[in-house]
N, C-alpha and C. Protein backbone atom coordinates (compact mmCIF):
# COMPACT_ATOMS: atom_id res chain seq x y z
N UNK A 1 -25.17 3.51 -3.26
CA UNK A 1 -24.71 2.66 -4.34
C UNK A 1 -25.00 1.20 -4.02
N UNK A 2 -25.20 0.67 -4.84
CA UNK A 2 -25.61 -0.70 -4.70
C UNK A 2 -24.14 -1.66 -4.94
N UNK A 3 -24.49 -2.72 -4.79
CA UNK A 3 -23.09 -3.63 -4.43
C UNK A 3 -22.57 -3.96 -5.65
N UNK A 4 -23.28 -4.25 -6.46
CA UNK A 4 -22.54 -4.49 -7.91
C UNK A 4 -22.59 -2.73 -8.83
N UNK A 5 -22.68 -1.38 -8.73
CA UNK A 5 -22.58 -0.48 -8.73
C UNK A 5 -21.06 -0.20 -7.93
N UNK A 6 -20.54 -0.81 -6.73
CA UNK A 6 -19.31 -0.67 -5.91
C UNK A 6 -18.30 -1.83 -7.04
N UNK A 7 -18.69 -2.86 -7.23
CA UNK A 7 -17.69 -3.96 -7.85
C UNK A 7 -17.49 -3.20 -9.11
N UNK A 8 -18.43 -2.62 -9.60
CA UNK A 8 -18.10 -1.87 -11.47
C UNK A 8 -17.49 -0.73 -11.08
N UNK A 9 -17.63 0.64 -10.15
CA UNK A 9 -17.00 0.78 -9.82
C UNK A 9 -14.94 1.11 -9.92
N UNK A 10 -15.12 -0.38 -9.00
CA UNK A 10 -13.97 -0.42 -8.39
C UNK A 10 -13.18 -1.22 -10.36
N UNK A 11 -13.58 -2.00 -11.17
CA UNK A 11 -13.21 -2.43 -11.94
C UNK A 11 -13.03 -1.00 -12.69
N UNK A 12 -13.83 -0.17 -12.86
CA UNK A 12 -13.29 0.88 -14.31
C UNK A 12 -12.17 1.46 -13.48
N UNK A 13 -11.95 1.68 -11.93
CA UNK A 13 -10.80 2.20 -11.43
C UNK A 13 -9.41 1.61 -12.15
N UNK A 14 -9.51 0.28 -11.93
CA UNK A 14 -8.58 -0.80 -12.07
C UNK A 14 -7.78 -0.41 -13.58
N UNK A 15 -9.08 -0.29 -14.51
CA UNK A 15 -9.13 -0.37 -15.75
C UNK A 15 -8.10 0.81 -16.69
N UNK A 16 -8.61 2.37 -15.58
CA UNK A 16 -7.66 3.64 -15.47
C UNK A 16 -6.35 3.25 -14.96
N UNK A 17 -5.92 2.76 -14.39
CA UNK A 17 -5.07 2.47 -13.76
C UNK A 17 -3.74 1.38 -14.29
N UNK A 18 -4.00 0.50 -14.90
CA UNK A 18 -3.67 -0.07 -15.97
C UNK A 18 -3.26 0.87 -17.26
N UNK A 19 -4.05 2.00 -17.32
CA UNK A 19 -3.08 2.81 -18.54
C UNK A 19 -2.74 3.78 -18.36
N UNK A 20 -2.25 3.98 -16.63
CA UNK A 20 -1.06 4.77 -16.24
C UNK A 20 0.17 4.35 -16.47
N UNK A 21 1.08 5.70 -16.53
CA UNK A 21 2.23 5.03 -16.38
C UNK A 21 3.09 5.48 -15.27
N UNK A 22 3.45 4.23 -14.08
CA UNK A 22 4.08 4.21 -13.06
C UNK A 22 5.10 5.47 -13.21
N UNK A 23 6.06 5.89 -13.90
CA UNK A 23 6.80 7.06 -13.73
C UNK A 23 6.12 8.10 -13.73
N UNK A 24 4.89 8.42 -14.73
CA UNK A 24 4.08 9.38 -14.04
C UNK A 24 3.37 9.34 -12.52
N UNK A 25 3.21 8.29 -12.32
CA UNK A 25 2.51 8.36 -10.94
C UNK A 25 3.65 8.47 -9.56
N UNK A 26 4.73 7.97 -9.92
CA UNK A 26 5.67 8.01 -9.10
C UNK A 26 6.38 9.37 -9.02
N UNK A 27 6.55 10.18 -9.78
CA UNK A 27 6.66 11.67 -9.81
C UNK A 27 5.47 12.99 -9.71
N UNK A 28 3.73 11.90 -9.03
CA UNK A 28 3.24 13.04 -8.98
C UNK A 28 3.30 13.42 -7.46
N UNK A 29 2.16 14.73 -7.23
CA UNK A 29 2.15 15.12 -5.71
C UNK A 29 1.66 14.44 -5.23
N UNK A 30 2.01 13.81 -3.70
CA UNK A 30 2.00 13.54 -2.49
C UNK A 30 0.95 14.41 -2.06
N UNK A 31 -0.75 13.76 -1.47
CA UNK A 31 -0.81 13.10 -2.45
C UNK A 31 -1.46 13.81 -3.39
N UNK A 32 -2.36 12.99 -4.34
CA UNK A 32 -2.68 13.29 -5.40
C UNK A 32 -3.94 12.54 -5.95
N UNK A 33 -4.10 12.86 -7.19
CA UNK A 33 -5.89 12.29 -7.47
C UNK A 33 -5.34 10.94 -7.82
N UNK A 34 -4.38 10.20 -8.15
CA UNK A 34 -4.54 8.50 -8.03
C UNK A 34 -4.56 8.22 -7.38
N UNK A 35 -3.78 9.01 -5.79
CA UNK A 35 -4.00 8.25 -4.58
C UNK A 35 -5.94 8.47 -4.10
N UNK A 36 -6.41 9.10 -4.71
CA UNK A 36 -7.64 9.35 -4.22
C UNK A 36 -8.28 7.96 -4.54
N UNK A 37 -7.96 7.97 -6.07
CA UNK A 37 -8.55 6.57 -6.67
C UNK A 37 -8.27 5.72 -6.10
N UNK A 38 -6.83 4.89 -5.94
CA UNK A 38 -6.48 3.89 -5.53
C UNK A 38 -6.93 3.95 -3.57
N UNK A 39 -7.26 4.64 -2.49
CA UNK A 39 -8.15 5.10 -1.77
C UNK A 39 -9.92 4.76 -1.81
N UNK A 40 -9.93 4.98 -3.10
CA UNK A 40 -11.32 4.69 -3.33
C UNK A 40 -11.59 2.75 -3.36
N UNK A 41 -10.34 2.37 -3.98
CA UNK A 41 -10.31 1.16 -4.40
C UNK A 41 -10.23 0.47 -3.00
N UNK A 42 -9.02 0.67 -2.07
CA UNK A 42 -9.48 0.41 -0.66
C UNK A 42 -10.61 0.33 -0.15
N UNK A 43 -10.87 1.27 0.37
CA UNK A 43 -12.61 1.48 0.95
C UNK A 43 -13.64 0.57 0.11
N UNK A 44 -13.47 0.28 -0.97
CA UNK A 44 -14.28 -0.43 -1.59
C UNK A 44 -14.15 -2.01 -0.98
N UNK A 45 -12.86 -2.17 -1.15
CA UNK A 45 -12.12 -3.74 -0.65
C UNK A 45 -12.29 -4.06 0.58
N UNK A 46 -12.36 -3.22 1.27
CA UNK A 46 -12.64 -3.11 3.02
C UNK A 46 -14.12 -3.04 3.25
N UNK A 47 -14.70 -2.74 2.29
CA UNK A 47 -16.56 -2.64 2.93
C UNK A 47 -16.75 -3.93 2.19
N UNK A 48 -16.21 -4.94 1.01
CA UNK A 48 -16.63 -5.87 0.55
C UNK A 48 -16.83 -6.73 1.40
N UNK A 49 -17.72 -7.66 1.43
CA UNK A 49 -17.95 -8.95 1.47
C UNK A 49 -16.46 -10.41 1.67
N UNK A 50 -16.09 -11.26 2.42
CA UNK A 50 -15.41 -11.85 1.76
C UNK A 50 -15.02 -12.75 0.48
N UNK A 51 -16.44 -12.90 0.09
CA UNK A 51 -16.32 -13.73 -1.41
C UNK A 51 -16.34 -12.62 -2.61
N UNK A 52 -16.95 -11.10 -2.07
CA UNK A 52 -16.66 -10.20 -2.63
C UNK A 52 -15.15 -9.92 -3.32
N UNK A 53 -14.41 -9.98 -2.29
CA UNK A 53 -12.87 -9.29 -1.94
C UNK A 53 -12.21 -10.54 -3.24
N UNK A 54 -12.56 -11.59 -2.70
CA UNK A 54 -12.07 -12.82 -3.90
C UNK A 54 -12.13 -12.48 -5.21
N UNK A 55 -13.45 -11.88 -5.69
CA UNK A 55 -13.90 -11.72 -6.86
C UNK A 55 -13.05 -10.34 -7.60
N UNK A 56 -13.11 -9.14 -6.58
CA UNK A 56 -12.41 -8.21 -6.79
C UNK A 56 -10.75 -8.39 -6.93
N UNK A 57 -10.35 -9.25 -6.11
CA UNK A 57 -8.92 -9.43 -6.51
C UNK A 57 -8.98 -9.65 -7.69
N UNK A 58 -9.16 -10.96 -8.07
CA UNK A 58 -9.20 -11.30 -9.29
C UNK A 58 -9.37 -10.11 -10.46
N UNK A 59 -9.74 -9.06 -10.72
CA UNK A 59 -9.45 -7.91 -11.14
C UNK A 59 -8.23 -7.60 -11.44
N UNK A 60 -7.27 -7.86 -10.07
CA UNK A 60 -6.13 -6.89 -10.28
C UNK A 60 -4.56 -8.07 -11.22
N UNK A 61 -5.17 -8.49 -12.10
CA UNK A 61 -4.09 -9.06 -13.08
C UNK A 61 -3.13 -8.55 -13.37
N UNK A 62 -3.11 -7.25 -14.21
CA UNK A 62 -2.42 -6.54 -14.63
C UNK A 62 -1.06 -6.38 -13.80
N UNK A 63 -0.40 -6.31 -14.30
CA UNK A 63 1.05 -6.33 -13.76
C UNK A 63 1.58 -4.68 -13.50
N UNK A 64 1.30 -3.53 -14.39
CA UNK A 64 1.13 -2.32 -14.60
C UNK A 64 0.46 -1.90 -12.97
N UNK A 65 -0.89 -2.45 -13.22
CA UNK A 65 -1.62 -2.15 -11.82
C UNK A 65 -1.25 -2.57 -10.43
N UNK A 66 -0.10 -3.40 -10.58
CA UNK A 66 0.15 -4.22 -9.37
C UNK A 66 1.06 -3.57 -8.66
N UNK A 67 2.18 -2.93 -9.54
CA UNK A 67 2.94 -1.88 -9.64
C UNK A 67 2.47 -0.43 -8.92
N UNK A 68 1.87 -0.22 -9.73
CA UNK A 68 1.17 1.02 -8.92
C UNK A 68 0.54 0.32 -7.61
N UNK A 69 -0.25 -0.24 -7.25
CA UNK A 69 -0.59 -0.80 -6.09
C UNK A 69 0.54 -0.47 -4.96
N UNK A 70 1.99 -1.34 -5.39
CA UNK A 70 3.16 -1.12 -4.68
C UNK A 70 3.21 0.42 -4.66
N UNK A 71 3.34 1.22 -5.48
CA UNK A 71 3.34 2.45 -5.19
C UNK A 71 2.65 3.36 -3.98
N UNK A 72 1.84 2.92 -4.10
CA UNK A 72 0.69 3.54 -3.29
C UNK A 72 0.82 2.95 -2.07
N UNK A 73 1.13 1.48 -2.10
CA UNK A 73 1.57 1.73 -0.51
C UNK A 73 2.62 2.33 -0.25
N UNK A 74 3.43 2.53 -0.80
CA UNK A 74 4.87 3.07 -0.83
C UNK A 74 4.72 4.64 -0.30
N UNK A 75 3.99 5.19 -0.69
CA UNK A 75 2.99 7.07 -1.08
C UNK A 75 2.54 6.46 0.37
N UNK A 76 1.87 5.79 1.00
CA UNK A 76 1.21 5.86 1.71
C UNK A 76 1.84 5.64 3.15
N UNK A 77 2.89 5.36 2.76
CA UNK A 77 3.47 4.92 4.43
C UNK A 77 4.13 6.21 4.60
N UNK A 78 4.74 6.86 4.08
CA UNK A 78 5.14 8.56 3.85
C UNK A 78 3.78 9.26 4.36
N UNK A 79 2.49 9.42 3.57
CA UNK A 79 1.73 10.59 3.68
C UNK A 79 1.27 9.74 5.28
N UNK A 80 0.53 8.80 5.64
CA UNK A 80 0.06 8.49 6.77
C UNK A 80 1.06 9.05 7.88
N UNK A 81 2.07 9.46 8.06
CA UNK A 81 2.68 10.16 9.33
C UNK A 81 2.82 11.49 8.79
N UNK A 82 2.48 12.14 7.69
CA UNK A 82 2.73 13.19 7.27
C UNK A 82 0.76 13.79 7.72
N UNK A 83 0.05 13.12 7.37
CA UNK A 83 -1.26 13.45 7.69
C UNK A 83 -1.56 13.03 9.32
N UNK A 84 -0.45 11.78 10.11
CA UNK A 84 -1.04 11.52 11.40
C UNK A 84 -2.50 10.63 10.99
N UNK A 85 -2.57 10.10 10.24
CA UNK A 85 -3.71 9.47 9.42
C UNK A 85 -3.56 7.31 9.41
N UNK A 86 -4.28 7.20 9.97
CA UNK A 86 -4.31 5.76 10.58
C UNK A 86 -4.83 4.88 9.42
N UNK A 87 -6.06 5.61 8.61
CA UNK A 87 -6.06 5.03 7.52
C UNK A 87 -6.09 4.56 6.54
N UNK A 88 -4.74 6.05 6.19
CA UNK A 88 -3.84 5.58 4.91
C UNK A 88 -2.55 4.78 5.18
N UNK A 89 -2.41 4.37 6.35
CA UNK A 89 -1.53 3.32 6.53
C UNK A 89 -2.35 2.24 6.63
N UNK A 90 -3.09 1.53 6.91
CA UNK A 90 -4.64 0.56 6.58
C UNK A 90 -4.46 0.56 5.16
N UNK A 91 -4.40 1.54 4.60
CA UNK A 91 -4.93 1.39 3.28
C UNK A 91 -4.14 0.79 2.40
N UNK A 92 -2.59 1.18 2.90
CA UNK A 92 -1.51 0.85 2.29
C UNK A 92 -1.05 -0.78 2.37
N UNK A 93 -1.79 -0.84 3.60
CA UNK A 93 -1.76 -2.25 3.71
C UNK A 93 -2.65 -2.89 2.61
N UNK A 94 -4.06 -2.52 2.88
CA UNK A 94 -4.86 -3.62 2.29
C UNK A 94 -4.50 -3.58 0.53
N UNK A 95 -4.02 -2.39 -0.34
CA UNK A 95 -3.21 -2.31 -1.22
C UNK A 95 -2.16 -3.30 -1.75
N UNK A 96 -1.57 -3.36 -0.60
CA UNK A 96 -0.69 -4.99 -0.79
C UNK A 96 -0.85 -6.45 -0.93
N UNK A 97 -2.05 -6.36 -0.10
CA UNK A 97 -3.28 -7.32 0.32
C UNK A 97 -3.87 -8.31 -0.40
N UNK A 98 -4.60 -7.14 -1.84
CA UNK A 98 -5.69 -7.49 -1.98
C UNK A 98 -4.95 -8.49 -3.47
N UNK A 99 -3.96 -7.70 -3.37
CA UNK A 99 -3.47 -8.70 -4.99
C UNK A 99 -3.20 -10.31 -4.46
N UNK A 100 -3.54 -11.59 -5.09
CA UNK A 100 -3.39 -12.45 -4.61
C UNK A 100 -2.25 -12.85 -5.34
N UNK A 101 -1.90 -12.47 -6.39
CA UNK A 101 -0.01 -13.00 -6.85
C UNK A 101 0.65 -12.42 -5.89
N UNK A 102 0.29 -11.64 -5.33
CA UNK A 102 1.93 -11.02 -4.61
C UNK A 102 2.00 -11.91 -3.39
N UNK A 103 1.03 -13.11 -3.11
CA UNK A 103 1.35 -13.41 -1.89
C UNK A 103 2.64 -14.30 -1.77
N UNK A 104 3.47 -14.34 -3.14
CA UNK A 104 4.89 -15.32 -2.92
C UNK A 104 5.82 -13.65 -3.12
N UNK A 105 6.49 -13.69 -1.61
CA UNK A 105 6.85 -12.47 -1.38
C UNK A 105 8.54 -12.39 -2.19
N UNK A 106 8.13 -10.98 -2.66
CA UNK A 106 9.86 -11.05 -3.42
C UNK A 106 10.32 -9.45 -2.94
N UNK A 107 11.91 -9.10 -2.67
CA UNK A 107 12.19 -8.07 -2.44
C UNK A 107 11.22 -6.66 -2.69
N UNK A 108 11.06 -5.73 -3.20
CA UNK A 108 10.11 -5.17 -3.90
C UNK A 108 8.89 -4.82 -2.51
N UNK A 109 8.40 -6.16 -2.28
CA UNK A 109 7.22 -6.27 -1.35
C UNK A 109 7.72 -5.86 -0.28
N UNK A 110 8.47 -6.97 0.20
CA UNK A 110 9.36 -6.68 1.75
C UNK A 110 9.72 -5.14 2.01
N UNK A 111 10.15 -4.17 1.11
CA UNK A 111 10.91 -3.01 0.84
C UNK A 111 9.66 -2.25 1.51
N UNK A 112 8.42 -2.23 0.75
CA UNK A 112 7.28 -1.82 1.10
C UNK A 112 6.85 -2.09 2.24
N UNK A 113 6.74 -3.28 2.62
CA UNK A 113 6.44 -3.69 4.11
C UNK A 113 7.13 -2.82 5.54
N UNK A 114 8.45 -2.60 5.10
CA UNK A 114 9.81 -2.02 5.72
C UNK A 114 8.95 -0.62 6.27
N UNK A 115 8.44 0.26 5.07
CA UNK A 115 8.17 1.72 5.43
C UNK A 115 7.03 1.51 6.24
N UNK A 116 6.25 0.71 5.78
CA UNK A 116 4.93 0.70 6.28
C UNK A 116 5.08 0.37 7.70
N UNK A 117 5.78 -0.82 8.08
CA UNK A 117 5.93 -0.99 9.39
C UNK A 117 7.12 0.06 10.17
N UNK A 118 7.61 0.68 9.36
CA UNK A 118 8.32 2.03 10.44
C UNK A 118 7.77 3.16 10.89
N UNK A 119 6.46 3.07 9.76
CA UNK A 119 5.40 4.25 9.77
C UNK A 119 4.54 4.28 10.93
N UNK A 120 4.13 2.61 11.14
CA UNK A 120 3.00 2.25 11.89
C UNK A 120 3.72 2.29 13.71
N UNK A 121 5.22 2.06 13.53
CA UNK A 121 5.84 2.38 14.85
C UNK A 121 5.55 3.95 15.13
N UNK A 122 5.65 4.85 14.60
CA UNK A 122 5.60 6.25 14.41
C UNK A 122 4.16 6.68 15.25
N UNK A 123 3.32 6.18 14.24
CA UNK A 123 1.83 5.95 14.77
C UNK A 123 1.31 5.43 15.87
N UNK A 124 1.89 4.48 15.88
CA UNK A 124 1.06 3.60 17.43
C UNK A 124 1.90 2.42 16.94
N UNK A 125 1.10 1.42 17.82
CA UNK A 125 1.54 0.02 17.61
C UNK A 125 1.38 -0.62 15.96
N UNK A 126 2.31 -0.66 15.93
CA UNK A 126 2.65 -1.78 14.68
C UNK A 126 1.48 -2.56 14.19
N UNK A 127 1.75 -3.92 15.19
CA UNK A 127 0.78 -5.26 15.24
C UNK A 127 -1.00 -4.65 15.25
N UNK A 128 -1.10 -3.68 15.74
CA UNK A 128 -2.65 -3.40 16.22
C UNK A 128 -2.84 -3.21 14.34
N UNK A 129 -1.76 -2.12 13.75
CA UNK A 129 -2.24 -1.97 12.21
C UNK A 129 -2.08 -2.71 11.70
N UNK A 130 -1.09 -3.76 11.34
CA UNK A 130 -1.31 -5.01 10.52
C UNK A 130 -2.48 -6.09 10.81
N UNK A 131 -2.67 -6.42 12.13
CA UNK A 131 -3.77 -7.35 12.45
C UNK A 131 -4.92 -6.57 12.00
N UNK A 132 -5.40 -5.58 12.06
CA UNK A 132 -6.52 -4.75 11.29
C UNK A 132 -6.46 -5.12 9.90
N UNK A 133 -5.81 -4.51 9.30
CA UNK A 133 -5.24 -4.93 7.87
C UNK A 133 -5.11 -6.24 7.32
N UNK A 134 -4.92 -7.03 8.36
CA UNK A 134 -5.21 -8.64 7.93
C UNK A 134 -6.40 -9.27 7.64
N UNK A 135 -7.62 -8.44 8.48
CA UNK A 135 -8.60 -9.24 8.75
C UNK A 135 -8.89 -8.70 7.03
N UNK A 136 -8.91 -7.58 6.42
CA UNK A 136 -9.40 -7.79 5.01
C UNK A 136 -8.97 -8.69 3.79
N UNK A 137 -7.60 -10.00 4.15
CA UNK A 137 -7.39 -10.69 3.71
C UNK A 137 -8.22 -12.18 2.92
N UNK A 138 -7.74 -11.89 1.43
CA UNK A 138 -9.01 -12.84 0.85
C UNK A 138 -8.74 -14.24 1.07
N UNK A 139 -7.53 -14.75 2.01
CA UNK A 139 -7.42 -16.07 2.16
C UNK A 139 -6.58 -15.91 3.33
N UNK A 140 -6.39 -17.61 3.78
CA UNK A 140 -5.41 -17.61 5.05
C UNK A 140 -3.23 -17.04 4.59
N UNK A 141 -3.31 -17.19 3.16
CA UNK A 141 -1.96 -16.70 2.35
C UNK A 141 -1.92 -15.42 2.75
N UNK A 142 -2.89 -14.77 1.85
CA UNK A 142 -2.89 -13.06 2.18
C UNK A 142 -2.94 -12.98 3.48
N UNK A 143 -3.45 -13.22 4.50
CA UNK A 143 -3.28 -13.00 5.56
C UNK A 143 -2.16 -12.59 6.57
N UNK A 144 -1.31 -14.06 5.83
CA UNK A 144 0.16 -14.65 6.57
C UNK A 144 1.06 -13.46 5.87
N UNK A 145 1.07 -13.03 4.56
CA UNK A 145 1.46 -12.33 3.70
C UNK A 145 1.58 -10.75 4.86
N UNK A 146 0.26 -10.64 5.13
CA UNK A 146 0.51 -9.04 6.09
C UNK A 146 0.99 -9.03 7.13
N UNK A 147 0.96 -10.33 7.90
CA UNK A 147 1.12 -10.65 9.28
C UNK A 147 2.77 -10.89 9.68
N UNK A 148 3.46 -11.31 8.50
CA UNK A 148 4.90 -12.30 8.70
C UNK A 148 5.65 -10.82 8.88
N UNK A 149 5.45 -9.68 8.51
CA UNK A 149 6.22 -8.32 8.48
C UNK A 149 6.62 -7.87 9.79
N UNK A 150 5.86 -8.02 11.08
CA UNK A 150 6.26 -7.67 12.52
C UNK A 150 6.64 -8.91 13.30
N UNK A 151 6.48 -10.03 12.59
CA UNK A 151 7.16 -11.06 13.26
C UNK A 151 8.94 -11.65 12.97
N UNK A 152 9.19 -10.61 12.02
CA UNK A 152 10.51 -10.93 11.70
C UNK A 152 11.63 -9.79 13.02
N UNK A 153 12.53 -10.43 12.96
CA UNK A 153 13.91 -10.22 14.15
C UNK A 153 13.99 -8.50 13.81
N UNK A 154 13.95 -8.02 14.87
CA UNK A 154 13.83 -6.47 15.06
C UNK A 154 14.90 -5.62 13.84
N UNK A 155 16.15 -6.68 14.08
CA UNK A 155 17.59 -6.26 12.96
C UNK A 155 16.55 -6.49 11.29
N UNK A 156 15.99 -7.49 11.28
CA UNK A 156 15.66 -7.24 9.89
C UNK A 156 13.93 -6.40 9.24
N UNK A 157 14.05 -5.52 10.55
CA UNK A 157 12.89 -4.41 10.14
C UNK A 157 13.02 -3.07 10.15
N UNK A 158 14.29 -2.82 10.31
CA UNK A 158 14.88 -1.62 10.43
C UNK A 158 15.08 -1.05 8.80
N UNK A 159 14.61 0.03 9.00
CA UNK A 159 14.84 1.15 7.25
C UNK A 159 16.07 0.75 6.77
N UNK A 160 17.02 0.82 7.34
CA UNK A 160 18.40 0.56 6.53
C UNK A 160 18.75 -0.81 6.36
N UNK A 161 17.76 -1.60 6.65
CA UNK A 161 18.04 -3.17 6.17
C UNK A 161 17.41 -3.61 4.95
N UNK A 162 17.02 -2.35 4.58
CA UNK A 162 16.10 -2.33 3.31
C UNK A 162 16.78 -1.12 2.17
N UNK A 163 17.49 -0.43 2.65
CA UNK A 163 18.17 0.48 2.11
C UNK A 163 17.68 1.89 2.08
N UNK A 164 17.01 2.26 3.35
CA UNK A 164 16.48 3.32 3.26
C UNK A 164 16.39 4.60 4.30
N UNK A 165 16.36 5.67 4.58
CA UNK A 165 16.85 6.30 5.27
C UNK A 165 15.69 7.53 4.98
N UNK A 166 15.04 8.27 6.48
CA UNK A 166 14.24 9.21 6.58
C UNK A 166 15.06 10.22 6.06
N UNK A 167 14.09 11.30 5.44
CA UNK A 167 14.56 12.60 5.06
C UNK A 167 13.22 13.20 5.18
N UNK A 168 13.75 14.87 5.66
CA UNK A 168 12.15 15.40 6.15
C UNK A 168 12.28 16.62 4.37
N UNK A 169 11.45 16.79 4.38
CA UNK A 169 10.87 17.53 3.04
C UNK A 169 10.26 18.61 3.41
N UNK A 170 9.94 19.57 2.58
CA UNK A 170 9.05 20.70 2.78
C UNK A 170 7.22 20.34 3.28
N UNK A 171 6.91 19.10 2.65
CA UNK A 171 5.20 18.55 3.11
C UNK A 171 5.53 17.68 4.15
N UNK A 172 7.02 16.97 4.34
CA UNK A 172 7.23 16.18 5.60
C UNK A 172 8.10 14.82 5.42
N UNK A 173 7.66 14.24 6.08
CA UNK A 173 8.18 12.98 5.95
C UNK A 173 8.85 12.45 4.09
N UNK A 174 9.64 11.83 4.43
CA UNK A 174 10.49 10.95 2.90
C UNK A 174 11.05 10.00 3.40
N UNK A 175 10.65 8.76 2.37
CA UNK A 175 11.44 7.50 2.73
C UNK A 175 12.39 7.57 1.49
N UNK A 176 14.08 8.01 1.71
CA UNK A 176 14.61 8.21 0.17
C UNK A 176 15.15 6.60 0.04
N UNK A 177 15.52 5.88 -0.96
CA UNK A 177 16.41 4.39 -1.03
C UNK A 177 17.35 4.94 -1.15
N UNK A 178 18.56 4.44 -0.24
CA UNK A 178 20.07 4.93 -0.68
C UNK A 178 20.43 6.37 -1.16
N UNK A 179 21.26 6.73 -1.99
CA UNK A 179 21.16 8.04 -2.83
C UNK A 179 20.29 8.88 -3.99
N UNK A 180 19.50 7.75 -4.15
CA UNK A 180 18.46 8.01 -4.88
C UNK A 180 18.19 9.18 -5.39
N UNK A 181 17.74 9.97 -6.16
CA UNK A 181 16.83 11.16 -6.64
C UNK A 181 15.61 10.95 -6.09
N UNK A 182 14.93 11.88 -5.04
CA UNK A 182 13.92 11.83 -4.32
C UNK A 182 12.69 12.55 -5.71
N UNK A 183 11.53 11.32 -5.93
CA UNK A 183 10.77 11.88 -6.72
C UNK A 183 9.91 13.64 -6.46
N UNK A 184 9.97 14.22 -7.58
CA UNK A 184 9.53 15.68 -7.32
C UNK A 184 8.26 16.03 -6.48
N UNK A 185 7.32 14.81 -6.74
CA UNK A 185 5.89 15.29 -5.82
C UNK A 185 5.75 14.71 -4.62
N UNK A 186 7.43 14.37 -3.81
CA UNK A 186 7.43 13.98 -2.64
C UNK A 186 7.86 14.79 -1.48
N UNK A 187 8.40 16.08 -2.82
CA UNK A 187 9.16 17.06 -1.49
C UNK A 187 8.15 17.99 -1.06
């Protein structure tokens, strides 16, 4: 495929994705063909170019899509210790990453950050996966954005400082929030 064949691409992904709807995607299987897509959208973001990655952010406007984005890292810090898989936790990162609004961080994000970095303890070192995950950052923001998550005080990276608590499932791993109803395509 040629490079603007990867950027079109990755835009009709975007484009599907935008007229999902997050409760469907949040109740499908763990994983599943959006995570394939949004996977695809990674790998795409990670083999780009850096003025590439700029251009491609800029894509992800949609607020719908940004959403799901969060999702998927969310799906992804679960399936990556459920697969032993290094990188769909990468992926989940650069997912968070690549949107350049999200770099003014609001609860929501942090929450996400939480699994991902409990996942990546699970896995190996933490820092080795976020500093990976950084370098696909489209500015020195995004960067700081992936990086500030293992530099915060050990008390405020813990699952339950976020409201969340492991539960093992029939496919494995679950990050449930509080009492929550654990979505159906997670067990």
């Amino acid at each position: 495929m040629s490079r603007q064949d990867l950027m079109n691409t990755f835009a009709v992904i975007v484009a599907g994705l935008g007229n999902l709807e997050y409760a469907d995607y949040r109740e499908s299987n763990l994983p599943g063909p959006v995570d394939g897509q949004i996977t695809t959208l990674c790998k795409i973001f990670r083999e780009a170019t850096p003025e590439e990655r700029v251009q491609l952010s800029e894509i992800l406007y949609d607020d719908n899509v940004r959403r799901i984005l969060l999702g998927y890292a969310i799906r992804m810090s679960m399936q990556s210790v459920r697969a032993n898989s290094r990188i769909d936790l990468i992926n989940g990162l650069v997912a968070l990453g690549m949107v350049a609004a999200r770099l003014d961080l609001d609860h929501e994000d942090d929450m996400a950050l939480a699994l991902i970095y409990h996942s990546a303890v699970k896995l190996g070192s933490p820092d080795q996966f976020f500093n990976e995950a950084a370098q696909y950052a489209i500015d020195e923001n995004a960067k700081e954005f992936i990086l500030h998550f293992p530099k915060r005080l050990p008390s405020d990276r813990k699952l339950e400082s976020f409201g969340y608590h492991e539960v093992k499932g029939a496919n494995g791993l679950i990050y449930q929030y509080a009492n929550h109803r654990i979505p159906t395509g997670l067990l």
